[in-house]
Protein backbone atom coordinates (compact mmCIF):
# COMPACT_ATOMS: atom_id res chain seq x y z
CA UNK A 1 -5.10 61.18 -114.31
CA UNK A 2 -3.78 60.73 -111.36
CA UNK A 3 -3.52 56.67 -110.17
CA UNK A 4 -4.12 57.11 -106.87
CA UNK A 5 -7.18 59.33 -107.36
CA UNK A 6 -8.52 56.78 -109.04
CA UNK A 7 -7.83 53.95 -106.35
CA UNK A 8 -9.21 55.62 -103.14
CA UNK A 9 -12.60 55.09 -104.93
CA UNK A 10 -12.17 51.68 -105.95
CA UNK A 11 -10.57 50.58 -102.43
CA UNK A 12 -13.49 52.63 -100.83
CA UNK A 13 -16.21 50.83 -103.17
CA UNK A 14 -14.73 47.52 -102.46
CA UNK A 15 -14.56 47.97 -98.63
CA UNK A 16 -17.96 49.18 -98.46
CA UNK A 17 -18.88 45.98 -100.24
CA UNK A 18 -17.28 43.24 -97.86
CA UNK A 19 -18.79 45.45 -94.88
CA UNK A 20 -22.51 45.09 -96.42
CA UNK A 21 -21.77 41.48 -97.09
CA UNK A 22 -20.22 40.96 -93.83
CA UNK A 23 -23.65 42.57 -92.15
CA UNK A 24 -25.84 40.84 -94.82
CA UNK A 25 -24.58 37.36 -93.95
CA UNK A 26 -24.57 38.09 -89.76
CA UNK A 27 -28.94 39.68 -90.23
CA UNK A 28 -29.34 36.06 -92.50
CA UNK A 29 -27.44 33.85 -89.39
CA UNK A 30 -29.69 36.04 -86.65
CA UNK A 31 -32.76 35.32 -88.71
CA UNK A 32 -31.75 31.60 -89.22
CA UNK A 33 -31.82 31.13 -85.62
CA UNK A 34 -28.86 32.87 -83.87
CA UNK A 35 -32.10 34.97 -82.35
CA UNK A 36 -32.81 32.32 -79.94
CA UNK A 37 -28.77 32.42 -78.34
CA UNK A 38 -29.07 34.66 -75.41
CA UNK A 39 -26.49 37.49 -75.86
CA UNK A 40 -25.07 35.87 -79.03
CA UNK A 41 -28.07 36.49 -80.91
CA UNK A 42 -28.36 40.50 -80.34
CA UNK A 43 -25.08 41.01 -80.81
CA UNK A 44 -24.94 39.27 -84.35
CA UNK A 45 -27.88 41.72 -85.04
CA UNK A 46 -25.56 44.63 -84.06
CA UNK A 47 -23.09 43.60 -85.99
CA UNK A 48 -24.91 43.19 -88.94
CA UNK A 49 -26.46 46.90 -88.65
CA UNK A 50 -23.11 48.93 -87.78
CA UNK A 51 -21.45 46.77 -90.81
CA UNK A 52 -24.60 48.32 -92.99
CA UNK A 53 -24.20 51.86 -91.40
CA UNK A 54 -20.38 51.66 -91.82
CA UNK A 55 -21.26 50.28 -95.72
CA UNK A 56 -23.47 53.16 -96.59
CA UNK A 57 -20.83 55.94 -94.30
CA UNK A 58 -18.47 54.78 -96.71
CA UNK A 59 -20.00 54.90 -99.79
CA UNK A 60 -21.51 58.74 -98.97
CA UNK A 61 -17.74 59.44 -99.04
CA UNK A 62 -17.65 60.30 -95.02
CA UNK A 63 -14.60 58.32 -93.76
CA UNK A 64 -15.03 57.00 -90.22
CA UNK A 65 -13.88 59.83 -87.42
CA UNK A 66 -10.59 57.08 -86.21
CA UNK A 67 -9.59 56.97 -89.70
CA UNK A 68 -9.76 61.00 -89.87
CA UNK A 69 -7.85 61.41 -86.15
CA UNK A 70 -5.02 58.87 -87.54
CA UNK A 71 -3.94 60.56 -90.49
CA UNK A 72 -3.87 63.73 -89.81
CA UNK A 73 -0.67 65.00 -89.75
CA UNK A 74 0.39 68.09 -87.34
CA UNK A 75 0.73 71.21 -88.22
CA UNK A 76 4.18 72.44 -88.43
């Protein structure tokens, strides 16, 4: 098999993993008291819930649509 077949999966796993940590630890700071920052507060709680979305996109196996436009490659 293939090497690289099998590291797109692993790299995607992985990624999706420090994203969901990433938004785990930002919804834990909000909760802890970041709320109460005006502006600060909301956007740690955005953050934390396009890291999750991003996670879970991921992990479906949907890439995100910049990463699709970039490597594309024209037709000839």
């Amino acid at each position: 098999m293939n090497a690289r077949r099998l590291l797109a999966p692993a790299l995607r796993s992985a990624t999706a993993a420090t994203l969901a940590a990433g938004g785990y630890i930002h919804a834990q700071l909000y909760i802890d008291g970041y709320r109460f920052i005006h502006l600060i507060g909301p956007l740690f709680l955005l953050q934390a819930s396009a890291s999750v979305a991003l996670a879970a996109l991921l992990l479906v196996g949907t890439p995100p649509l910049l990463l699709r436009a970039t490597t594309r490659t024209p037709p000839n």
